[in-house]
N, C-alpha and C. Protein backbone atom coordinates (compact mmCIF):
# COMPACT_ATOMS: atom_id res chain seq x y z
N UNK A 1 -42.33 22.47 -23.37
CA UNK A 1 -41.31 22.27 -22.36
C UNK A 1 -39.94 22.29 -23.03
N UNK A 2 -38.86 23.33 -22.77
CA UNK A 2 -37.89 23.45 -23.08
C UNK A 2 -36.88 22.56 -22.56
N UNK A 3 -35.83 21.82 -23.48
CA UNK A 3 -34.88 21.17 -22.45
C UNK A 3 -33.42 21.72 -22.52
N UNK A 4 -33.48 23.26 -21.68
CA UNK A 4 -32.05 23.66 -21.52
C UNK A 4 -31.55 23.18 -20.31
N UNK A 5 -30.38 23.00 -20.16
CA UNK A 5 -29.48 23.02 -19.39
C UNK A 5 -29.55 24.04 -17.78
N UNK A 6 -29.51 24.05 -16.54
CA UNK A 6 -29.26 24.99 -16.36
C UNK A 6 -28.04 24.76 -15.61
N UNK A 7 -27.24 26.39 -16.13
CA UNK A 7 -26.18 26.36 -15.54
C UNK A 7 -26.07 27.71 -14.19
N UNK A 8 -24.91 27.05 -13.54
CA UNK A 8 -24.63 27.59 -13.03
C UNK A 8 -23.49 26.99 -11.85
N UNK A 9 -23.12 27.68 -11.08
CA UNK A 9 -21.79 26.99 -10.40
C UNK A 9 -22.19 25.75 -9.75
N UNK A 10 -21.81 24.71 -9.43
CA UNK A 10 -21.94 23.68 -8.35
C UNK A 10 -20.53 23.41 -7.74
N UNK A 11 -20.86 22.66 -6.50
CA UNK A 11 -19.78 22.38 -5.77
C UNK A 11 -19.67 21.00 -5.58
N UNK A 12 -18.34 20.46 -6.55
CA UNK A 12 -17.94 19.33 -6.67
C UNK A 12 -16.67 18.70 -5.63
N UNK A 13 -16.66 17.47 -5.65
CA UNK A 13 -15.00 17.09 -5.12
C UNK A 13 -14.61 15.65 -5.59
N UNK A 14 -13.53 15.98 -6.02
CA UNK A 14 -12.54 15.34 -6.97
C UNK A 14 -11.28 14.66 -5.92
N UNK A 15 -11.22 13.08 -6.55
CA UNK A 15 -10.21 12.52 -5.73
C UNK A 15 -9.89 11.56 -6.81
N UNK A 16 -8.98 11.48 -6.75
CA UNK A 16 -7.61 10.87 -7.42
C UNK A 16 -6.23 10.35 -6.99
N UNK A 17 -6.27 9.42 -8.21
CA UNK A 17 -4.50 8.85 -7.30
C UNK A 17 -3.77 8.79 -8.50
N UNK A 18 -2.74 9.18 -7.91
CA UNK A 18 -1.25 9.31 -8.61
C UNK A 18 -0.36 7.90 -8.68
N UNK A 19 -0.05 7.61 -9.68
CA UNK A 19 0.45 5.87 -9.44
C UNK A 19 2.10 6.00 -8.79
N UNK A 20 2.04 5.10 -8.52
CA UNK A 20 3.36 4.65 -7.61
C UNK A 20 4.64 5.16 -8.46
N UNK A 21 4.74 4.96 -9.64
CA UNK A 21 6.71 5.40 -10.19
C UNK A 21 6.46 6.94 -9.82
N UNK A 22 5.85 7.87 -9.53
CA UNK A 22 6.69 8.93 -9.12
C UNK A 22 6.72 8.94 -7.50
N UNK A 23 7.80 9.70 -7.01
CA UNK A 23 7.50 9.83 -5.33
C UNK A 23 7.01 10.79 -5.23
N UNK A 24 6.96 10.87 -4.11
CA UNK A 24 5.87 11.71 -3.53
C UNK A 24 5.89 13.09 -3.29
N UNK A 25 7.39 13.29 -3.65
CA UNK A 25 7.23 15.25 -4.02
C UNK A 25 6.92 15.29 -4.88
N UNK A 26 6.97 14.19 -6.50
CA UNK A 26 6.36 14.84 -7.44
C UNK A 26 4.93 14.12 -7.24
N UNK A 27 4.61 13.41 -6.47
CA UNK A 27 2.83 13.13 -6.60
C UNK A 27 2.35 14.92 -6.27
N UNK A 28 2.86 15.05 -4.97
CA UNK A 28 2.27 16.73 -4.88
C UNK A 28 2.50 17.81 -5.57
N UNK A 29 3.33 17.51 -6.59
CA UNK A 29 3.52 18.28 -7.82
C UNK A 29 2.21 18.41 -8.36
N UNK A 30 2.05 16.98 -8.86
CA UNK A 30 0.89 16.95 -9.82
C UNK A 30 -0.43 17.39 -9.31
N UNK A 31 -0.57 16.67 -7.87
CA UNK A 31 -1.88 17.73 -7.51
C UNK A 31 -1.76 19.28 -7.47
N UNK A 32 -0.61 19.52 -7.89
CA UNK A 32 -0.61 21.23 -7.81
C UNK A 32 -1.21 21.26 -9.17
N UNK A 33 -0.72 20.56 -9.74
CA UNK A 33 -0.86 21.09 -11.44
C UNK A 33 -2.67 21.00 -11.57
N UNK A 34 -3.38 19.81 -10.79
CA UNK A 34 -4.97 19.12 -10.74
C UNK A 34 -5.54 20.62 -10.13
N UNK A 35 -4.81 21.25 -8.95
CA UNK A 35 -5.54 22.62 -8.64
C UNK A 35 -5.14 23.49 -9.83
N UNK A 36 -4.06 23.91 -10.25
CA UNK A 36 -4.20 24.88 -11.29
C UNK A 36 -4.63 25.24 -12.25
N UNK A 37 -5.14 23.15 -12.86
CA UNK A 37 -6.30 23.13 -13.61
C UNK A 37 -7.78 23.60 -13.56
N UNK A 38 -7.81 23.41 -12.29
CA UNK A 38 -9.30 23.69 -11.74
C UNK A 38 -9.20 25.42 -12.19
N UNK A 39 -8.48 26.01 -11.39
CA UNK A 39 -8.60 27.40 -11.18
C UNK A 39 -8.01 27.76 -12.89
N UNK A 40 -7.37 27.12 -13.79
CA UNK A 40 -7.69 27.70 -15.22
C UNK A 40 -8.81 27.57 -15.72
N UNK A 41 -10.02 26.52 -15.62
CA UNK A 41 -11.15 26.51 -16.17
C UNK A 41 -12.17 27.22 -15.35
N UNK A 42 -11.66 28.39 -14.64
CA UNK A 42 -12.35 29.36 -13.62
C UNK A 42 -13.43 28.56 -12.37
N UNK A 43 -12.59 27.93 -11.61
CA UNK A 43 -13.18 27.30 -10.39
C UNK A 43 -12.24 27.63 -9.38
N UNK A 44 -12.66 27.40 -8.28
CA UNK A 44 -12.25 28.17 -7.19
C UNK A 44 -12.14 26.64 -6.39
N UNK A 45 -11.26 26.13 -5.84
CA UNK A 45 -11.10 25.15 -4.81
C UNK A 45 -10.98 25.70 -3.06
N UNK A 46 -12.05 25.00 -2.76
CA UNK A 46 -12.42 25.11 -1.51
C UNK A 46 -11.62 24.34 -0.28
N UNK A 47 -10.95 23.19 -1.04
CA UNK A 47 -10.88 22.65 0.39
C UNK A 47 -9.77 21.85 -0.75
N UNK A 48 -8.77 21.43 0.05
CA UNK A 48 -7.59 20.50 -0.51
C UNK A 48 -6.85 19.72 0.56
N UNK A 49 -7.03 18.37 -0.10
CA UNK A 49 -5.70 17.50 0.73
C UNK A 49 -5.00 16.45 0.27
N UNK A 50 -4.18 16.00 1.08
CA UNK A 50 -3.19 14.74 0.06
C UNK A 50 -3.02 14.03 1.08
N UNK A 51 -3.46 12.79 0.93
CA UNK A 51 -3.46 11.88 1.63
C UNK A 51 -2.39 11.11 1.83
N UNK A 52 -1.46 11.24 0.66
CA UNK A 52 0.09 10.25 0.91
C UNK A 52 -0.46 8.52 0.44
N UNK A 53 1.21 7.91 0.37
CA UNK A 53 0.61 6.81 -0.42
C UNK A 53 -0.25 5.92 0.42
N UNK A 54 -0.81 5.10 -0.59
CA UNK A 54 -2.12 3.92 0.46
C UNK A 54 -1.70 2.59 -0.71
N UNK A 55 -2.17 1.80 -0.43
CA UNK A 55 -2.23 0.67 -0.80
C UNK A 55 -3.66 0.18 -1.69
N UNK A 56 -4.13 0.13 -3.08
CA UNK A 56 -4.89 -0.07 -3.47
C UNK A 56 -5.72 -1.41 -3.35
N UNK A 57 -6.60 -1.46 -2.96
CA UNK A 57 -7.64 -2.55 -3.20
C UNK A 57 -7.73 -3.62 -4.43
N UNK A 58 -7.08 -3.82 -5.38
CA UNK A 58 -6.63 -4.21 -6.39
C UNK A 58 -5.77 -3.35 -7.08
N UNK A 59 -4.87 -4.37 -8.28
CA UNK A 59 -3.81 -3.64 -9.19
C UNK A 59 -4.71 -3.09 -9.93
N UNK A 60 -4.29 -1.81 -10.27
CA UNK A 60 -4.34 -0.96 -11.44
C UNK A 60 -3.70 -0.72 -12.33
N UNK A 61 -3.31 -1.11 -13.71
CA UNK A 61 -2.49 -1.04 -14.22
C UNK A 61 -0.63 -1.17 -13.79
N UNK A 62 -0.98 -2.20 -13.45
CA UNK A 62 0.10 -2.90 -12.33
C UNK A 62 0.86 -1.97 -11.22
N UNK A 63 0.11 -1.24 -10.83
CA UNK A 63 0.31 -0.50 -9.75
C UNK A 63 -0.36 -1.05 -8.36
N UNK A 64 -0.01 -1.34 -7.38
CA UNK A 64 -0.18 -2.09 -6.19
C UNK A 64 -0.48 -0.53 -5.05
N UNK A 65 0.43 0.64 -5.30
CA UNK A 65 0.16 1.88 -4.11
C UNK A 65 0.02 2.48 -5.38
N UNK A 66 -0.75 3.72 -4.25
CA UNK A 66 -0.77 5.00 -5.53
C UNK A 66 -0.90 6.03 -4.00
N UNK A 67 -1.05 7.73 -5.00
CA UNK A 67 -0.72 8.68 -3.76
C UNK A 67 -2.10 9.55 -3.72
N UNK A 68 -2.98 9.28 -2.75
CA UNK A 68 -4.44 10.00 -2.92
C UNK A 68 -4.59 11.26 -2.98
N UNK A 69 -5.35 11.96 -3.71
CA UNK A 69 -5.30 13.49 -3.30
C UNK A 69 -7.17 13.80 -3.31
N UNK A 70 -7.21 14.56 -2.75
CA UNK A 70 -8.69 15.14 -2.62
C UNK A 70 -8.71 16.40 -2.59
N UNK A 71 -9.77 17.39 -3.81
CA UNK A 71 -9.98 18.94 -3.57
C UNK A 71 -11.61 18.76 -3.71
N UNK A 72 -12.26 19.64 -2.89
CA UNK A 72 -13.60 20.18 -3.12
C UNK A 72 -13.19 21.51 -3.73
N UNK A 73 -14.11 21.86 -4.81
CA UNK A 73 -14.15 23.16 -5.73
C UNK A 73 -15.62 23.56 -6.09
N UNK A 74 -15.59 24.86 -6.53
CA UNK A 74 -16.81 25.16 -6.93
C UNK A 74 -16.35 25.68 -8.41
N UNK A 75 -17.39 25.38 -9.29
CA UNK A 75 -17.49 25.19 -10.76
C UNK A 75 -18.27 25.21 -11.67
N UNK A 76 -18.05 26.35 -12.79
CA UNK A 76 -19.56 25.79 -13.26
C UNK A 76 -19.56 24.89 -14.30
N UNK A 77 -21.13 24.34 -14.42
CA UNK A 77 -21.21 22.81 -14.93
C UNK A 77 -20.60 22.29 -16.19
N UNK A 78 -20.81 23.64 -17.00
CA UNK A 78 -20.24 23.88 -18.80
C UNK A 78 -18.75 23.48 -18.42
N UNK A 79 -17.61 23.84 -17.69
CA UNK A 79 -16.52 23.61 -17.58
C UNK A 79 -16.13 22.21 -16.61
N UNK A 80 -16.76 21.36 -16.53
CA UNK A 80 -16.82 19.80 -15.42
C UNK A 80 -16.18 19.38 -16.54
N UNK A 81 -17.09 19.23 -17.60
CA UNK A 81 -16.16 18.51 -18.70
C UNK A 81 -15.27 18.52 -19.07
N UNK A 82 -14.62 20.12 -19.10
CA UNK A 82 -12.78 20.51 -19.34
C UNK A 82 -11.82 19.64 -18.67
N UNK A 83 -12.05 19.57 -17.10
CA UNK A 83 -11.29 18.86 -16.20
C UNK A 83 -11.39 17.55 -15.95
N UNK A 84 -12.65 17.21 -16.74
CA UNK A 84 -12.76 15.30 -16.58
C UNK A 84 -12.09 15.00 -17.80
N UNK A 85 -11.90 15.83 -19.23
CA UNK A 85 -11.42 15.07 -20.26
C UNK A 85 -9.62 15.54 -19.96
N UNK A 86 -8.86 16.73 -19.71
CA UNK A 86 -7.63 16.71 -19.18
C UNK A 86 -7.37 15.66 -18.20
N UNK A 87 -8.22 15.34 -17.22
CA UNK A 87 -7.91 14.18 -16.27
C UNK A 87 -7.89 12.84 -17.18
N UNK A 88 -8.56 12.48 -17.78
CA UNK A 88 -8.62 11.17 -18.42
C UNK A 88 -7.46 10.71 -19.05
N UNK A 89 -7.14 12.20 -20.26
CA UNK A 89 -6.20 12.07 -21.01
C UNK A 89 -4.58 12.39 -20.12
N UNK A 90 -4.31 12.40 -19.31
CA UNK A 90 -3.46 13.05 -17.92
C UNK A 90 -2.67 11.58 -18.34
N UNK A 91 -1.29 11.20 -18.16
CA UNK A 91 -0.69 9.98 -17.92
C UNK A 91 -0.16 10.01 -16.53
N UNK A 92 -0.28 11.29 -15.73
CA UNK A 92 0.19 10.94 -14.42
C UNK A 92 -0.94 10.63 -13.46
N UNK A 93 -1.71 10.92 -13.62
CA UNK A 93 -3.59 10.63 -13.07
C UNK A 93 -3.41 8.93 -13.29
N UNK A 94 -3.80 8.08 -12.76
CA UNK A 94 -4.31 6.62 -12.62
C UNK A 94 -5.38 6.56 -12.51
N UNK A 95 -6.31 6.99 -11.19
CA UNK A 95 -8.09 7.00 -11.86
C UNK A 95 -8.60 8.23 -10.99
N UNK A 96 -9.73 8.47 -11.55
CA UNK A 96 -9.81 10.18 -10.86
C UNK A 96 -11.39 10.04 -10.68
N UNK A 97 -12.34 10.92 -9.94
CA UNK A 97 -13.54 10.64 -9.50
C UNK A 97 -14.11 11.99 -9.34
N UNK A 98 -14.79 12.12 -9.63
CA UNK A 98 -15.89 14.14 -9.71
C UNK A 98 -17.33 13.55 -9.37
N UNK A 99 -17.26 13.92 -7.82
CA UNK A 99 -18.66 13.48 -7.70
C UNK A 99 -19.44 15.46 -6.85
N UNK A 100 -20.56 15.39 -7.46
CA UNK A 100 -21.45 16.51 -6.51
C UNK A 100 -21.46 16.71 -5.14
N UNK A 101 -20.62 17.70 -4.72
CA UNK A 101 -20.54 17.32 -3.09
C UNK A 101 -21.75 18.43 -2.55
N UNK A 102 -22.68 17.74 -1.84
CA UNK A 102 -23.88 18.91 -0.88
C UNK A 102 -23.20 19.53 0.21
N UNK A 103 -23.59 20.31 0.11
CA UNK A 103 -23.13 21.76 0.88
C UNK A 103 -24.07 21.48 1.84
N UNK A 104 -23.74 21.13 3.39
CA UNK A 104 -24.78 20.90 4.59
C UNK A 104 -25.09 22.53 5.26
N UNK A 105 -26.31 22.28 5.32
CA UNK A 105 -26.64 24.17 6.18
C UNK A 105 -26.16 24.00 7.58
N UNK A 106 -26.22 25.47 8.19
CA UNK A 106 -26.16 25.16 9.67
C UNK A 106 -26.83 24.11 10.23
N UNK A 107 -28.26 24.22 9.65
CA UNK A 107 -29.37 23.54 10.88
C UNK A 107 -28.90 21.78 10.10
N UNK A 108 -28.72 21.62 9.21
CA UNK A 108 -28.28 20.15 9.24
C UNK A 108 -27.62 19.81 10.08
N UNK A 109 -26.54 20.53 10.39
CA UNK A 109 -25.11 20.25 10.81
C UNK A 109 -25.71 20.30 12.88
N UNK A 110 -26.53 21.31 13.01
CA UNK A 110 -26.70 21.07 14.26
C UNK A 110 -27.92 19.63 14.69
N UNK A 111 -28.33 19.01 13.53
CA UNK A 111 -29.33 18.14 13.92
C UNK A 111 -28.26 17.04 14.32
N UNK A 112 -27.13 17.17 12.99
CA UNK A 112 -25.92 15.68 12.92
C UNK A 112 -25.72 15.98 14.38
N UNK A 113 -24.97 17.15 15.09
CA UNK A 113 -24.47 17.07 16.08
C UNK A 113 -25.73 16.96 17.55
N UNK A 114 -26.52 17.17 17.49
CA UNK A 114 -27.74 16.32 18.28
C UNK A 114 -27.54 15.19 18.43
N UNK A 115 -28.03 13.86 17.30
CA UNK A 115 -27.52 12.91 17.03
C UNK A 115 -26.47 12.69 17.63
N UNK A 116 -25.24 13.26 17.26
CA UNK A 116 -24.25 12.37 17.98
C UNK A 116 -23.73 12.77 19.16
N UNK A 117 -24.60 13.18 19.91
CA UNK A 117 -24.77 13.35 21.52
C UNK A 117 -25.59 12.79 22.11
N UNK A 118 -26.71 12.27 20.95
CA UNK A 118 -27.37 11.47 22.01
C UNK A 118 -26.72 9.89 21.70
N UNK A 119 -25.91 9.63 20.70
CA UNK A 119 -25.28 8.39 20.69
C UNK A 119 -24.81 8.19 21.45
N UNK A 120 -23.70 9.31 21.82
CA UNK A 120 -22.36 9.39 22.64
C UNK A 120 -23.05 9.37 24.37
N UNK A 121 -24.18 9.89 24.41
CA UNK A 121 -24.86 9.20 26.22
C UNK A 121 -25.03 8.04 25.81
N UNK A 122 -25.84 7.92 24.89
CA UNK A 122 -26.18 5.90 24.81
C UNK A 122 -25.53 5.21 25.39
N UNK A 123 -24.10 5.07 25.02
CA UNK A 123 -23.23 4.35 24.78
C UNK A 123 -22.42 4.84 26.07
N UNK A 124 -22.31 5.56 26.93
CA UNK A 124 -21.72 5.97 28.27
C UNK A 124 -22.37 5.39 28.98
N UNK A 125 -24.19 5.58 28.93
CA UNK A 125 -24.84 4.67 29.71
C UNK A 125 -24.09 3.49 29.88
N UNK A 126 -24.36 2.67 28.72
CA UNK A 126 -24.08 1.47 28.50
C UNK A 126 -22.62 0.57 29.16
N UNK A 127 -21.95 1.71 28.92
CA UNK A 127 -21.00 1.40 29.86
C UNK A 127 -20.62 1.57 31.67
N UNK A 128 -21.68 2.49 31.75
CA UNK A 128 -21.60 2.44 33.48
C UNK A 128 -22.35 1.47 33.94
N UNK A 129 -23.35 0.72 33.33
CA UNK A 129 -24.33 0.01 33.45
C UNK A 129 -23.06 -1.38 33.78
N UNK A 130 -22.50 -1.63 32.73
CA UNK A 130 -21.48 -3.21 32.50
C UNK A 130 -20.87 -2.84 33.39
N UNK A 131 -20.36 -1.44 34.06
CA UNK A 131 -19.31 -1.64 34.96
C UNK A 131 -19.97 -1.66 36.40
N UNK A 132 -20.93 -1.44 36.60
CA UNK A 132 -22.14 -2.01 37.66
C UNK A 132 -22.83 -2.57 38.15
N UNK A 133 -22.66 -3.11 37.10
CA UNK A 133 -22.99 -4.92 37.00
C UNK A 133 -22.93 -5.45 38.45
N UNK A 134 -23.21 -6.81 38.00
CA UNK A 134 -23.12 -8.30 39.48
C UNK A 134 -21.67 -8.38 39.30
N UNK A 135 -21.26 -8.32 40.65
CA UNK A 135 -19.80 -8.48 40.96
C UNK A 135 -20.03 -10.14 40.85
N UNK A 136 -18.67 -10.63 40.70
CA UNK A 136 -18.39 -12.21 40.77
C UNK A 136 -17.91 -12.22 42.81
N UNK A 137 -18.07 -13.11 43.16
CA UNK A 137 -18.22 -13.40 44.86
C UNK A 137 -16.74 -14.33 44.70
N UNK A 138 -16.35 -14.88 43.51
CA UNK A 138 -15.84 -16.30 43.74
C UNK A 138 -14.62 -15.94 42.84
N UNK A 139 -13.75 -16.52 42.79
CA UNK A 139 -12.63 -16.81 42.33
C UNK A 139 -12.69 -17.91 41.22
N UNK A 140 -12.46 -17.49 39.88
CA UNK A 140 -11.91 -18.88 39.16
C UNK A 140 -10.89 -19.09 38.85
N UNK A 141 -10.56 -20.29 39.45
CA UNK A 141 -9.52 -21.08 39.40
C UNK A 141 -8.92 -21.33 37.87
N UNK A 142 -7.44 -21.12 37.53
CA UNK A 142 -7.46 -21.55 36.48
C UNK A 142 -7.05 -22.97 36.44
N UNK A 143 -7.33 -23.58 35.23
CA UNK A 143 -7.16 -25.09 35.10
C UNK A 143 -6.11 -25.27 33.89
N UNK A 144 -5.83 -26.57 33.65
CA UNK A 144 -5.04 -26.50 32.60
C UNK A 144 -5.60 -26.93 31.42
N UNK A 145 -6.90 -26.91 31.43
CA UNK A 145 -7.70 -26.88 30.16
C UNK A 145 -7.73 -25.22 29.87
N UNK A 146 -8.01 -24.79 30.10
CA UNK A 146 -8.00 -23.26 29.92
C UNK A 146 -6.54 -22.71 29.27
N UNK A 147 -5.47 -22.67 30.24
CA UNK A 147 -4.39 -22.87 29.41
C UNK A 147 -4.05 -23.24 28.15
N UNK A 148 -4.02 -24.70 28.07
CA UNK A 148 -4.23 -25.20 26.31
C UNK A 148 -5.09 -24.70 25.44
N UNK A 149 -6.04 -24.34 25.77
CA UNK A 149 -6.84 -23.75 25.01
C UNK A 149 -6.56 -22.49 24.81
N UNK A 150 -6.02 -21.45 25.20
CA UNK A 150 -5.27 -20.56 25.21
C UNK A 150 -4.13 -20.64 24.09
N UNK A 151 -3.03 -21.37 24.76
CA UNK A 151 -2.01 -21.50 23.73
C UNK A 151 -2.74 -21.96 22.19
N UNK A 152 -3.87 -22.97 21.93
CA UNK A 152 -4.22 -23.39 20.86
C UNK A 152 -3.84 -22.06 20.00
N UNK A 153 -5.15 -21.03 20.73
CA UNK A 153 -5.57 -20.52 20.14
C UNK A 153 -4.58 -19.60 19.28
N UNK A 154 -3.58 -18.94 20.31
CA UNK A 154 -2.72 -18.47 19.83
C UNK A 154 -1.43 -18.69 18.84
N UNK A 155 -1.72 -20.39 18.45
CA UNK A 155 -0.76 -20.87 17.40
C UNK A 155 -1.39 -20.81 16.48
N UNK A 156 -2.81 -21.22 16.70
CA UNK A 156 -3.79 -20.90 15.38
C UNK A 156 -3.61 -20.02 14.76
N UNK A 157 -3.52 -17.96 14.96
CA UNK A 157 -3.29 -17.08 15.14
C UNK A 157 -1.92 -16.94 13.99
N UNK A 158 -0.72 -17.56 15.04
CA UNK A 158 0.21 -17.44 13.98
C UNK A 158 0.53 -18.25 13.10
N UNK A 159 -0.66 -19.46 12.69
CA UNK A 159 -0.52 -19.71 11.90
C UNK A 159 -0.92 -19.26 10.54
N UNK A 160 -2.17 -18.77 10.64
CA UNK A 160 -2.72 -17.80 9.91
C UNK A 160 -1.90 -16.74 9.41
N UNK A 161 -1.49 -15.89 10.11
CA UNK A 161 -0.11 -15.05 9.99
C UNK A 161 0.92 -15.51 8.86
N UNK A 162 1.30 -16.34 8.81
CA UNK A 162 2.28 -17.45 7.96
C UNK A 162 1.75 -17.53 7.25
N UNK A 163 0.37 -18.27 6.51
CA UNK A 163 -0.59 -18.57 5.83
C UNK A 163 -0.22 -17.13 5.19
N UNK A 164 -0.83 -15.67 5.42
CA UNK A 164 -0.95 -14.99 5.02
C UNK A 164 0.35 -14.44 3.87
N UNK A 165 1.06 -14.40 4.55
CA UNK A 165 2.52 -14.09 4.17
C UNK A 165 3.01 -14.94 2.97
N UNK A 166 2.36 -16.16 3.30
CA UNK A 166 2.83 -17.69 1.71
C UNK A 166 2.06 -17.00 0.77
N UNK A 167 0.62 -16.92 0.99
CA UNK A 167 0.04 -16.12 0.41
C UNK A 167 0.48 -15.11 -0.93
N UNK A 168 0.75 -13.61 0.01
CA UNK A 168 1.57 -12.63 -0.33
C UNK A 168 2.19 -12.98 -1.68
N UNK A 169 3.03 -13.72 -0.70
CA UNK A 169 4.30 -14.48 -1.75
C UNK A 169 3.99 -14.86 -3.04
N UNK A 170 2.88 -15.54 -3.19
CA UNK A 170 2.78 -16.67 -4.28
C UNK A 170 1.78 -14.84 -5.16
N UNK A 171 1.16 -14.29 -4.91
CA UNK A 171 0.75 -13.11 -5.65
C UNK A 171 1.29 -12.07 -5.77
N UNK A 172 2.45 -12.35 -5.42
CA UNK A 172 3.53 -11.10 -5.84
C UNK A 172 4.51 -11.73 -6.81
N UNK A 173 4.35 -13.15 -6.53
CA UNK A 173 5.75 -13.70 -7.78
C UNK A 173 5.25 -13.41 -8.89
N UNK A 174 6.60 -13.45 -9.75
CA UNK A 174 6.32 -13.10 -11.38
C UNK A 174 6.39 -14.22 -12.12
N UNK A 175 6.36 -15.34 -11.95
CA UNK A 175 5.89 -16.35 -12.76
C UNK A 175 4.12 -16.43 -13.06
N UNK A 176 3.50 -15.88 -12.14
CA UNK A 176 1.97 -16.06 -12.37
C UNK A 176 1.74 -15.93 -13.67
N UNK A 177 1.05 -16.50 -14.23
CA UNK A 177 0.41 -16.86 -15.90
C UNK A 177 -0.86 -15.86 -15.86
């Protein structure tokens, strides 16, 4: 049993973020430069987009936003490595991701869309059903327990709000140790 390699093209997609000190004409700079890379190590990009800045899920190298970009490409496997070690070594790249993207056939794609037609009655049912329901005969009265309880709720609400914001505050100051 031989253990070669086999090569041949696959179809990958690559997403990455650009950290916050540049703006955002030059974030789309750089994803120009991430496609021109691709297409120098002879890959062909299929599909491209830029998502604009987002807000990261944690700091990254004290970066709080960064600017997303996403390309699907096709590639072959010997050259994956060219573009993951330029990406790594990249100082305008922050973190970058090359995962195998499957190529869905027609008949997949018409089973997904089966599926989500028969969700999409489910759930229409479901709603003519609630709106057909037992009518109420009676009137409720409001009380002024209902009321207060109402307002509670809604100070609760902004208090939380506030809460959130002190929050903020205290993890954005620069005294943190």
């Amino acid at each position: 049993m031989s253990k070669t390699k086999k090569t041949g093209a696959g179809h990958y997609e690559i997403l990455f973020i650009v950290p916050n000190k540049f703006t955002e004409d030059e974030a789309k700079k750089i994803a120009t430069k991430v496609d021109a890379m691709i297409v120098e190590t002879e890959g062909k990009v299929t599909f491209s987009e830029f998502w604009g800045k987002k807000k990261l899920a944690y700091k990254i190298k004290n970066n709080e936003y960064g600017y997303y970009g996403l390309f699907e490409f096709d590639l072959e496997k010997e050259n994956l490595a060219k573009i993951d070690n330029n990406l790594r070594l990249s100082t305008e790249i922050l973190r970058h991701q090359i995962v195998i993207k499957k190529i869905k056939t027609e008949a997949e794609l018409k089973r997904e869309e089966e599926i989500r037609v028969k969700i999409d009655s489910k759930k229409a049912k479901e709603v003519k059903v609630e709106k057909t329901g037992v009518k109420k005969d009676f009137k409720e009265e409001k009380t002024d327990k209902t009321t207060s309880v109402k307002k509670a709720v809604a100070s609760k609400s902004s208090g939380l709000k506030e809460l959130d914001e002190k929050l903020e505050g205290i993890l954005n100051a620069d005294d943190l140790i």
